[in-house]
Protein backbone atom coordinates (compact mmCIF):
# COMPACT_ATOMS: atom_id res chain seq x y z
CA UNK A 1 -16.03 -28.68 -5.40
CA UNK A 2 -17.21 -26.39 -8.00
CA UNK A 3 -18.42 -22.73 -7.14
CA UNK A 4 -21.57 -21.15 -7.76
CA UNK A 5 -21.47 -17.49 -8.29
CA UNK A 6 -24.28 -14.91 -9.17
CA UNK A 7 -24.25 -11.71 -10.65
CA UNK A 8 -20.45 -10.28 -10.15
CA UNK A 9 -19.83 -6.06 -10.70
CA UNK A 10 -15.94 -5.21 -10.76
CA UNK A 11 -15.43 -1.52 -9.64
CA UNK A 12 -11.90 -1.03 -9.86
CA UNK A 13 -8.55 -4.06 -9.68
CA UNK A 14 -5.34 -2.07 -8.91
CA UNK A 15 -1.58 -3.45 -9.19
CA UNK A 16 -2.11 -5.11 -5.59
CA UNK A 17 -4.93 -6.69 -6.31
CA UNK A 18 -6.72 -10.15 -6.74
CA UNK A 19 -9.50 -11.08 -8.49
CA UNK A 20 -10.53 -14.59 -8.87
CA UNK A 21 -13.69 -16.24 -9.04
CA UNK A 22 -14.44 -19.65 -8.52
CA UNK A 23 -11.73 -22.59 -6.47
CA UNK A 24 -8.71 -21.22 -5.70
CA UNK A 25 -5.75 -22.82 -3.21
CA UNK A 26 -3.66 -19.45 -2.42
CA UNK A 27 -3.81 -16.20 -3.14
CA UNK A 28 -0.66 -13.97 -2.64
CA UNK A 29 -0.75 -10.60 -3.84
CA UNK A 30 2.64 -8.55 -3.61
CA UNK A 31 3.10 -4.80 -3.51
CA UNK A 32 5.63 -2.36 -2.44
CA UNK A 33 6.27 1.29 -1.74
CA UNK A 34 8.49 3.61 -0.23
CA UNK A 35 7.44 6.71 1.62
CA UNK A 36 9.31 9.97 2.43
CA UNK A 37 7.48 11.76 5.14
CA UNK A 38 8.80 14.77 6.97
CA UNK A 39 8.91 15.67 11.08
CA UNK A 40 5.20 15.06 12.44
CA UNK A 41 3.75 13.46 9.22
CA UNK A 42 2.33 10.10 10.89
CA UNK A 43 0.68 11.65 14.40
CA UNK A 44 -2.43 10.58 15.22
CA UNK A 45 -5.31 11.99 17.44
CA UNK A 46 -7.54 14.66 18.51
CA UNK A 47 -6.06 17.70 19.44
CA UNK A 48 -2.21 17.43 18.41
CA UNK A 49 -0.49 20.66 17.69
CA UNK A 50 2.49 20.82 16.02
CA UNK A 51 5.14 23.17 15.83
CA UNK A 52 8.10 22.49 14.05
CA UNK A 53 9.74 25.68 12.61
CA UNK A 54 11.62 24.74 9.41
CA UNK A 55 11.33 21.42 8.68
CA UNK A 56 13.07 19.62 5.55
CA UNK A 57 12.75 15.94 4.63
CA UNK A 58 16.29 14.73 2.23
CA UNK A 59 15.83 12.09 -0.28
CA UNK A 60 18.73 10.43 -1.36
CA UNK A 61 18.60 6.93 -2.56
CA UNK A 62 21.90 6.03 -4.84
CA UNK A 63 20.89 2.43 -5.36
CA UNK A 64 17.23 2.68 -5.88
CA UNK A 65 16.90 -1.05 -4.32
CA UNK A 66 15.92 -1.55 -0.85
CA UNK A 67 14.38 -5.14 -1.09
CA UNK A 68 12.91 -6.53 -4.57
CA UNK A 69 9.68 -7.99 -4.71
CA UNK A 70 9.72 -11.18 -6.33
């Protein structure tokens, strides 16, 4: 069945993004990243105190593959 749209404003489409308008049957979009995050990056809450001295976060990737996005 056809689609009726109206008046359409695009603000921003990044690299994972879809746009489509109108009939579509699937819509996969496919991104990947890798993040490097030191001791106590990823806590959550109110009230967390954190002391961790010296802290130092190594980054060594020889292969610079982990799992392809196809």
């Amino acid at each position: 069945m056809p689609a009726k749209v109206g008046a359409v404003k695009v603000i921003t489409v990044l690299s994972s993004s879809i746009f489509n308008i109108g009939d579509v049957y699937n819509m996969s979009p496919e991104s990947s990243a890798k993040t490097f995050a030191g001791g106590g990056s990823f806590n959550t809450g109110a009230g967390i105190r954190i002391n961790l001295g010296n802290s130092t976060t190594y980054v060594n990737d020889p292969d610079k593959i982990d799992q392809p996005v196809r």
